[in-house]
Protein backbone atom coordinates (compact mmCIF):
# COMPACT_ATOMS: atom_id res chain seq x y z
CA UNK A 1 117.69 78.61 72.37
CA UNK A 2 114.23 78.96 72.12
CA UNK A 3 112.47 82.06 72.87
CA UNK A 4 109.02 84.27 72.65
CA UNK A 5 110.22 87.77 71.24
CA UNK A 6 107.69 90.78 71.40
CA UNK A 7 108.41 93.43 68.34
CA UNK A 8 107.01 95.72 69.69
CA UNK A 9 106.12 98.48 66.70
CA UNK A 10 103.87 95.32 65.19
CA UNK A 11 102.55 93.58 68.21
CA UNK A 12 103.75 90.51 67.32
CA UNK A 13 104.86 87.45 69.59
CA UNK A 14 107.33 85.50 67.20
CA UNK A 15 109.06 82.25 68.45
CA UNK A 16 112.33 82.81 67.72
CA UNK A 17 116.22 80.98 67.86
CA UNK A 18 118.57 83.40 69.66
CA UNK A 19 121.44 82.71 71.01
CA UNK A 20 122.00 81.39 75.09
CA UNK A 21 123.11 84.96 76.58
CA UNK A 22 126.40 84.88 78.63
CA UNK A 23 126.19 86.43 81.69
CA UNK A 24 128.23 89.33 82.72
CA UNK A 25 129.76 90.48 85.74
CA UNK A 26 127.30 90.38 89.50
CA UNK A 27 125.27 88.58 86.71
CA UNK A 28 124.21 84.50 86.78
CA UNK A 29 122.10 82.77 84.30
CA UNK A 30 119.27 80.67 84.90
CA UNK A 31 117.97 77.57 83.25
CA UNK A 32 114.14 78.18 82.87
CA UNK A 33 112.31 75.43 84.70
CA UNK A 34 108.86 77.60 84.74
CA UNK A 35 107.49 80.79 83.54
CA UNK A 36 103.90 82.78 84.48
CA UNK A 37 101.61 84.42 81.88
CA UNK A 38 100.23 87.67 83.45
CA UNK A 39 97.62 89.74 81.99
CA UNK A 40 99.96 92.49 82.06
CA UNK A 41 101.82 90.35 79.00
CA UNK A 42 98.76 90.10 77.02
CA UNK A 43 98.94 94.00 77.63
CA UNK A 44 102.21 94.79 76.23
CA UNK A 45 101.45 92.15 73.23
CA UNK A 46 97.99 94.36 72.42
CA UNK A 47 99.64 97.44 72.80
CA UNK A 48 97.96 99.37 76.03
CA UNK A 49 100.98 98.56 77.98
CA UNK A 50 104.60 99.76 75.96
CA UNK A 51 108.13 99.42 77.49
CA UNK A 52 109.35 102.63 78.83
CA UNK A 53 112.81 101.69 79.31
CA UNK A 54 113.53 98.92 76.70
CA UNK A 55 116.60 99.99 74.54
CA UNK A 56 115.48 98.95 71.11
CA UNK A 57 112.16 97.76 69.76
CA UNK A 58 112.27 93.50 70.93
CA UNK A 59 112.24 91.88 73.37
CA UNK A 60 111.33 88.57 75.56
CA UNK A 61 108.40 88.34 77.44
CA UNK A 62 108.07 86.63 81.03
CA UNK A 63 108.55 88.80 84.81
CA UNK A 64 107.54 85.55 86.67
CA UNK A 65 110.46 82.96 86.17
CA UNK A 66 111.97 80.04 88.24
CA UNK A 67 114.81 77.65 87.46
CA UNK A 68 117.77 76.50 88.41
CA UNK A 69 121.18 78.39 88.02
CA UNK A 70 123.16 77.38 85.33
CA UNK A 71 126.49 79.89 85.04
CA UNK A 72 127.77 82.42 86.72
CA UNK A 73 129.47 85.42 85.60
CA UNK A 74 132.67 87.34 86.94
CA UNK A 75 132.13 88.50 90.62
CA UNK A 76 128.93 85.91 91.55
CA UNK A 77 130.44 83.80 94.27
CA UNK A 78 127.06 83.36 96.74
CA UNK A 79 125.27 81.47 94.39
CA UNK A 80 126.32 78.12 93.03
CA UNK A 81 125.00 76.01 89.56
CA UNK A 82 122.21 73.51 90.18
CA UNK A 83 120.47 75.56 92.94
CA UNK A 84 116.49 75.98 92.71
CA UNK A 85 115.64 79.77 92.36
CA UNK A 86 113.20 82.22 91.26
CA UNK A 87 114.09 86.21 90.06
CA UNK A 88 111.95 89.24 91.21
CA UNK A 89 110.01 90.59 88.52
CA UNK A 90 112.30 93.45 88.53
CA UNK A 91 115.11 95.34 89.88
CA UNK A 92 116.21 99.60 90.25
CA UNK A 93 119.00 100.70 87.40
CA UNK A 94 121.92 103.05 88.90
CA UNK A 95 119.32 106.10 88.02
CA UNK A 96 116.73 104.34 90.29
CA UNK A 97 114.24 103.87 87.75
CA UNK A 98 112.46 100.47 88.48
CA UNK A 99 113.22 98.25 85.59
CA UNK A 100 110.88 95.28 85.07
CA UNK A 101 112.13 92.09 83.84
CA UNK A 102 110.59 90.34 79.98
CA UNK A 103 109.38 94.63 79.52
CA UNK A 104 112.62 96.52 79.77
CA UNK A 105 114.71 93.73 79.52
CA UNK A 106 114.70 90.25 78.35
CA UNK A 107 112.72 87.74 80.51
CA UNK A 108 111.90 84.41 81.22
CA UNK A 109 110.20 83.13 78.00
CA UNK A 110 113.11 81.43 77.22
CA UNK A 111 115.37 77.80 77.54
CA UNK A 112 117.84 80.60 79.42
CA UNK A 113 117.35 84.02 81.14
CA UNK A 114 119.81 86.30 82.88
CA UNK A 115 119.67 88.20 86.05
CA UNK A 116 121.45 90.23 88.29
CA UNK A 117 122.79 87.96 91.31
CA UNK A 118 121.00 90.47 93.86
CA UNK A 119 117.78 89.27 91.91
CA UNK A 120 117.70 85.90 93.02
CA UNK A 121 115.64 84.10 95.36
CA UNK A 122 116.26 80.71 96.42
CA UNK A 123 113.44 78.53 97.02
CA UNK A 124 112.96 75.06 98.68
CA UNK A 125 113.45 72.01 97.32
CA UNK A 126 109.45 71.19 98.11
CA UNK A 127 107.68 74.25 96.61
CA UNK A 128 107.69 73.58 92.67
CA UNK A 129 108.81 75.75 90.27
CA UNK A 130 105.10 75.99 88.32
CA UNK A 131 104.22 77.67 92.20
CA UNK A 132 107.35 79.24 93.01
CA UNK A 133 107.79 81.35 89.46
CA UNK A 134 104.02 83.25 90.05
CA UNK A 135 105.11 84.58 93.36
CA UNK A 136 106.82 87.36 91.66
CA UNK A 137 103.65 89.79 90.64
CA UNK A 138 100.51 87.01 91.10
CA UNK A 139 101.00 86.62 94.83
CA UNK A 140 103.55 89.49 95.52
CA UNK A 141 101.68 92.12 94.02
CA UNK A 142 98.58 91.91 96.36
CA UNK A 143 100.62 91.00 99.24
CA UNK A 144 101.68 94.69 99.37
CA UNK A 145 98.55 96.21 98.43
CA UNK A 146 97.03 94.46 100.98
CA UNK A 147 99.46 94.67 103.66
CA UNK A 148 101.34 98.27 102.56
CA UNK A 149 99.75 100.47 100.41
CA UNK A 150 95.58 99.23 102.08
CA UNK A 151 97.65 98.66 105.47
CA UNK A 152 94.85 96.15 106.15
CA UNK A 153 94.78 95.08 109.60
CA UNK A 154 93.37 92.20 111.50
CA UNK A 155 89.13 92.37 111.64
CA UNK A 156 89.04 95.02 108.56
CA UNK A 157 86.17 94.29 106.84
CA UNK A 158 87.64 93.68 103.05
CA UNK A 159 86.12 93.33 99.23
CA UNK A 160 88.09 92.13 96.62
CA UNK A 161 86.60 93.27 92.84
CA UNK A 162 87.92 90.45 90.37
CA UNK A 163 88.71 87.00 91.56
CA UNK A 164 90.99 85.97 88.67
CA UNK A 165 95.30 86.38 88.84
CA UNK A 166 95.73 88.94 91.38
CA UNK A 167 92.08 89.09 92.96
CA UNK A 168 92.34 85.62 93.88
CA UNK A 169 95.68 85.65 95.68
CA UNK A 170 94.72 88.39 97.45
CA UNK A 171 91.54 86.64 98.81
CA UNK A 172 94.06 84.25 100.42
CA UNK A 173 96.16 86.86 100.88
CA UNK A 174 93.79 89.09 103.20
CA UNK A 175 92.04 85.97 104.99
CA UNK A 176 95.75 85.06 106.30
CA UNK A 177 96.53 88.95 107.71
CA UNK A 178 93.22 88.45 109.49
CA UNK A 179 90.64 90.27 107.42
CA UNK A 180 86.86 89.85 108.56
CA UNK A 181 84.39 89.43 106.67
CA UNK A 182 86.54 88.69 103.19
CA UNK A 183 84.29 89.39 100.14
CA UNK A 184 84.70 88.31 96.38
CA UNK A 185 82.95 90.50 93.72
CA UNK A 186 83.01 88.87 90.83
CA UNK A 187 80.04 88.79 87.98
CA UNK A 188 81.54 85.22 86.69
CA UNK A 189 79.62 81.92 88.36
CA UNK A 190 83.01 80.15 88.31
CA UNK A 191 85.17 82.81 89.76
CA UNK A 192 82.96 83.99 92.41
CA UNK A 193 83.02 79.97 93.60
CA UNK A 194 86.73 79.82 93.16
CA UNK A 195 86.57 82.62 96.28
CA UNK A 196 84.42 81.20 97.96
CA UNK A 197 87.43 78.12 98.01
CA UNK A 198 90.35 79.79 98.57
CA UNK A 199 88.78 81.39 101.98
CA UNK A 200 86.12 84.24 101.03
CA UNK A 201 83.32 84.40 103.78
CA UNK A 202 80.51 85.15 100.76
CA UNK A 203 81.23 85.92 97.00
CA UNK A 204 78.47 88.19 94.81
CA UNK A 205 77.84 89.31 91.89
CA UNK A 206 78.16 93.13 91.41
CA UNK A 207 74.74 93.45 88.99
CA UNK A 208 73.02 91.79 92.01
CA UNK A 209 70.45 95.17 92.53
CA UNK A 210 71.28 94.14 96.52
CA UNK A 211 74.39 94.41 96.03
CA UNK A 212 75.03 97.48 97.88
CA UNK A 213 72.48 96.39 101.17
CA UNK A 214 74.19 92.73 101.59
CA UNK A 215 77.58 94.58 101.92
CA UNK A 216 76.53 96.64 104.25
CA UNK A 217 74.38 93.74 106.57
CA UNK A 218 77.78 91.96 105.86
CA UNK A 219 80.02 94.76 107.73
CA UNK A 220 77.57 95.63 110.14
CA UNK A 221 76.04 98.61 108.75
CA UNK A 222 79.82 100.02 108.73
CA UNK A 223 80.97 99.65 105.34
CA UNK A 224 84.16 98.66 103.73
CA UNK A 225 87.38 99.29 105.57
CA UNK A 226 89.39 98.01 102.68
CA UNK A 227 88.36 97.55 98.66
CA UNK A 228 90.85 96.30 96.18
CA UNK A 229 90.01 96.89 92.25
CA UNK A 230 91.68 94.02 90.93
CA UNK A 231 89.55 93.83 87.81
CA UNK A 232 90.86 97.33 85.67
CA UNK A 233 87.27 97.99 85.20
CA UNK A 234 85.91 101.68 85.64
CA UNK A 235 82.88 100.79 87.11
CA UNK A 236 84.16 98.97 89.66
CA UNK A 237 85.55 101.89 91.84
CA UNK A 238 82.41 103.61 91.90
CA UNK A 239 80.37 100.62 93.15
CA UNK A 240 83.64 100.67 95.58
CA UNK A 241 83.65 103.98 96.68
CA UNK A 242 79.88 103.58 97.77
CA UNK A 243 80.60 100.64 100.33
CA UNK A 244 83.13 102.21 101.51
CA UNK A 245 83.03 103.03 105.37
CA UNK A 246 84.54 105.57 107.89
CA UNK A 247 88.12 106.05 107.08
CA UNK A 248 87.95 103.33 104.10
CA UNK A 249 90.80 102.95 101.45
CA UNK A 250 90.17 102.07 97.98
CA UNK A 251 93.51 100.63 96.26
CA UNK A 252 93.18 100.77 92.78
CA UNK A 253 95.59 97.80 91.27
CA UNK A 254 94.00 96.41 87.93
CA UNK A 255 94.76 98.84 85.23
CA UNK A 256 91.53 100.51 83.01
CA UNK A 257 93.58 103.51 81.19
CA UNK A 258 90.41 105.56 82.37
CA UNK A 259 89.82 108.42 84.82
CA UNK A 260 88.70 107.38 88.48
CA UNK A 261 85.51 109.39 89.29
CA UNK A 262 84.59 109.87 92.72
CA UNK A 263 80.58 109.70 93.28
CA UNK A 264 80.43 111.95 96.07
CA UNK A 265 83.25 114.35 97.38
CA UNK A 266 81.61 115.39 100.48
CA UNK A 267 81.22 112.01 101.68
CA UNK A 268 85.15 111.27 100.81
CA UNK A 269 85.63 114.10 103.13
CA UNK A 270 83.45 113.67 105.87
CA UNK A 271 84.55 109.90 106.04
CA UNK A 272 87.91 110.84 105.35
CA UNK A 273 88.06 108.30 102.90
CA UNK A 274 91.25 107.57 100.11
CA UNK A 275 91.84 106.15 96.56
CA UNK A 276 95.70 104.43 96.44
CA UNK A 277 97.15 103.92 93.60
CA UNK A 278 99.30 100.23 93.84
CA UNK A 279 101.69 98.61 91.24
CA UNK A 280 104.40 96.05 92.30
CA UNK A 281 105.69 94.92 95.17
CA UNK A 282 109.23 95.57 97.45
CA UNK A 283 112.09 92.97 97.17
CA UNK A 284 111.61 91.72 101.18
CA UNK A 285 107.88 90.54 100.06
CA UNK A 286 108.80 88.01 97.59
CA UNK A 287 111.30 85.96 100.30
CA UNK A 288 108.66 86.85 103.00
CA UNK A 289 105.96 84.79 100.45
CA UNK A 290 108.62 81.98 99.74
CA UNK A 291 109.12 81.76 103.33
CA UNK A 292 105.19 81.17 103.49
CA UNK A 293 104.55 78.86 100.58
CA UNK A 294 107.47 76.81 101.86
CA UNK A 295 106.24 76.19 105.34
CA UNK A 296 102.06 75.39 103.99
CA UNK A 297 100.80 78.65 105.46
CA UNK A 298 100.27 79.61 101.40
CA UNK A 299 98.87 77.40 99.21
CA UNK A 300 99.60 78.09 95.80
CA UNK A 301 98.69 74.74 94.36
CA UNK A 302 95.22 75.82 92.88
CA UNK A 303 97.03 78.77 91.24
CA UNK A 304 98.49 76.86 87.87
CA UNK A 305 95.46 76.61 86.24
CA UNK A 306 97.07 75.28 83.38
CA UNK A 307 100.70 74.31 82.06
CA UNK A 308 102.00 74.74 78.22
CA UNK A 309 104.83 73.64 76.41
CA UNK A 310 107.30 77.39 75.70
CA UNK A 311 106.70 76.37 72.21
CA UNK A 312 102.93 77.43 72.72
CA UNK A 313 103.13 80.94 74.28
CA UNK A 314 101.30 82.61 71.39
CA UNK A 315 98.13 80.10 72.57
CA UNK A 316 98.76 80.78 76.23
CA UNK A 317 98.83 84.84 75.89
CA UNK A 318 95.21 84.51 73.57
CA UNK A 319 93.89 81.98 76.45
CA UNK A 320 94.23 83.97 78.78
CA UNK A 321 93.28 87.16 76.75
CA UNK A 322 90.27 85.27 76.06
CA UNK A 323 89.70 84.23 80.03
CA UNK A 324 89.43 80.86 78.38
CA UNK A 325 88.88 78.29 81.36
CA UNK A 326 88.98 81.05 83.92
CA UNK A 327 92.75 80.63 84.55
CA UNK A 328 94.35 82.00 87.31
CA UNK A 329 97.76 81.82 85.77
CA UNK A 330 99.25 79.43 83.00
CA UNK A 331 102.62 78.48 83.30
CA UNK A 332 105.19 78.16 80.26
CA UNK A 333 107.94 75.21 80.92
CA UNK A 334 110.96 75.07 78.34
């Protein structure tokens, strides 16, 4: 079958022939139907992100996968071939250590992946699998930082920094859980009106030198109860951590590799203000967001910005490195 392998000493995304992998006992194997292209790939393929847990130095890229079963190893008897599912993006090993699926393990760039029966998700027969295989990560991911880690309640006045992957499923995300007013920050034209669509209340542009006053008219003269960093961008939680109001949370999701520098410690205090740190999601959130997307309280049909032949994954990982387009995600189909 075809595949896109990561070696990971060279950085190098080869398409390669390997053989379709049997599955072993509680495992099933799934015929790729879809496959996302995260950021967090582009990171592994440039270097800043490296498997912790991977056994030797390859492997196959892809945590966001949906297909349809194909086989089903010794043991699987609650799943049967044919049926329409997607995996979670990862799953504990008998240590406890999260393992994430395409980084410590061989993913879903690929005709065929395998997975652990307790991984699988079924989906509906009317949510397609270009929209079902991003829920893993692109909409799970800032469904719990919005709803866990921020614990973002109904009438919190919410910002989200970066509109693009994450930032713009959690723009949905927080205007369905009730947030008021829902900001964008975004310093692209075309991302900060792509908010503005999926159900911001205003969208700016974090050089605007008002940036800091129309925040604050926005909220009331309060300030923030909620700000999400989805852009990885050091900057970005200062210009947070200055809008935030009494008691706000800053939940620090996109990934910089830089130290987080509060502005002003006495005002943390005195406001008893927090930084979070987020990453991932818990199994019950990706059914919960099926569940959602299924019944039309979540559209994700905005979110494939683009699809591409598996054959082209090298192209799809430097789009999207590049921001060409201003994707939200690109999809690989086999």
């Amino acid at each position: 079958m075809l595949a896109a392998r990561l070696h990971v000493p060279t950085h190098e995304l080869r398409m390669e022939r390997v053989p379709v992998p049997e599955p072993g006992p509680g495992q099933v194997r799934i015929a790729v139907r879809a496959a996302g292209v995260c950021l967090s790939d582009v990171h592994l393929l440039d270097g800043t992100l490296r498997p912790m847990w991977l056994p030797g130095e390859e492997v196959t890229l892809g945590h966001e996968v949906a297909g349809v079963i194909d086989a089903l190893g010794p043991g699987v008897d609650v799943w049967e071939p044919g049926q329409r599912v997607l995996l979670q993006a990862g799953e504990p090993d008998l240590r406890g250590t999260v393992l994430t699926r395409g980084v410590d393990y061989d993913g879903g760039y690929a005709e065929y992946a395998l997975a652990s029966a307790r991984t699988v998700v079924p989906i509906p027969d009317g949510l397609p699998f270009e929209q079902a295989c991003i829920i893993p990560d692109a909409v799970s991911t800032p469904w719990a930082a919005v709803t866990a880690t921020a614990a973002t309640r109904p009438g919190d006045a919410a910002a989200v920094w970066g509109a693009g992957g994450l930032g713009a499923h959690a723009v949905q995300l927080l205007r369905l859980v009730g947030a008021a007013p829902v900001i964008a920050v975004d310093p692209l034209p075309a991302a900060r009106e792509r908010a503005l669509a999926l159900g911001a209340d205003t969208a700016l542009d974090p050089a605007d030198p008002a940036f800091r006053d129309t925040v604050m008219d926005l909220t009331g003269g309060l300030g923030l109860d909620v700000a999400f960093d989805f852009a990885g961008v050091a900057p970005v939680r200062e210009q947070a951590l200055r809008v935030l109001g009494p008691g706000g949370r800053l939940v620090v999701v996109g990934l910089a590799g830089q130290p987080v520098t509060i502005p002003n410690d006495i005002g943390l205090a005195y406001f008893r203000q927090s930084v979070h740190g987020h990453y991932g999601s818990a199994p019950e959130d990706v059914p919960r967001l099926v569940t959602l997307a299924g019944r039309g309280r979540l559209d994700l049909s905005a979110s494939v910005s683009g699809v591409l032949p598996l054959a082209e994954a090298p192209a799809a990982l430097d789009r999207l490195a590049r921001k060409e387009g201003n994707p939200i995600r690109l999809v690989l189909v086999p």
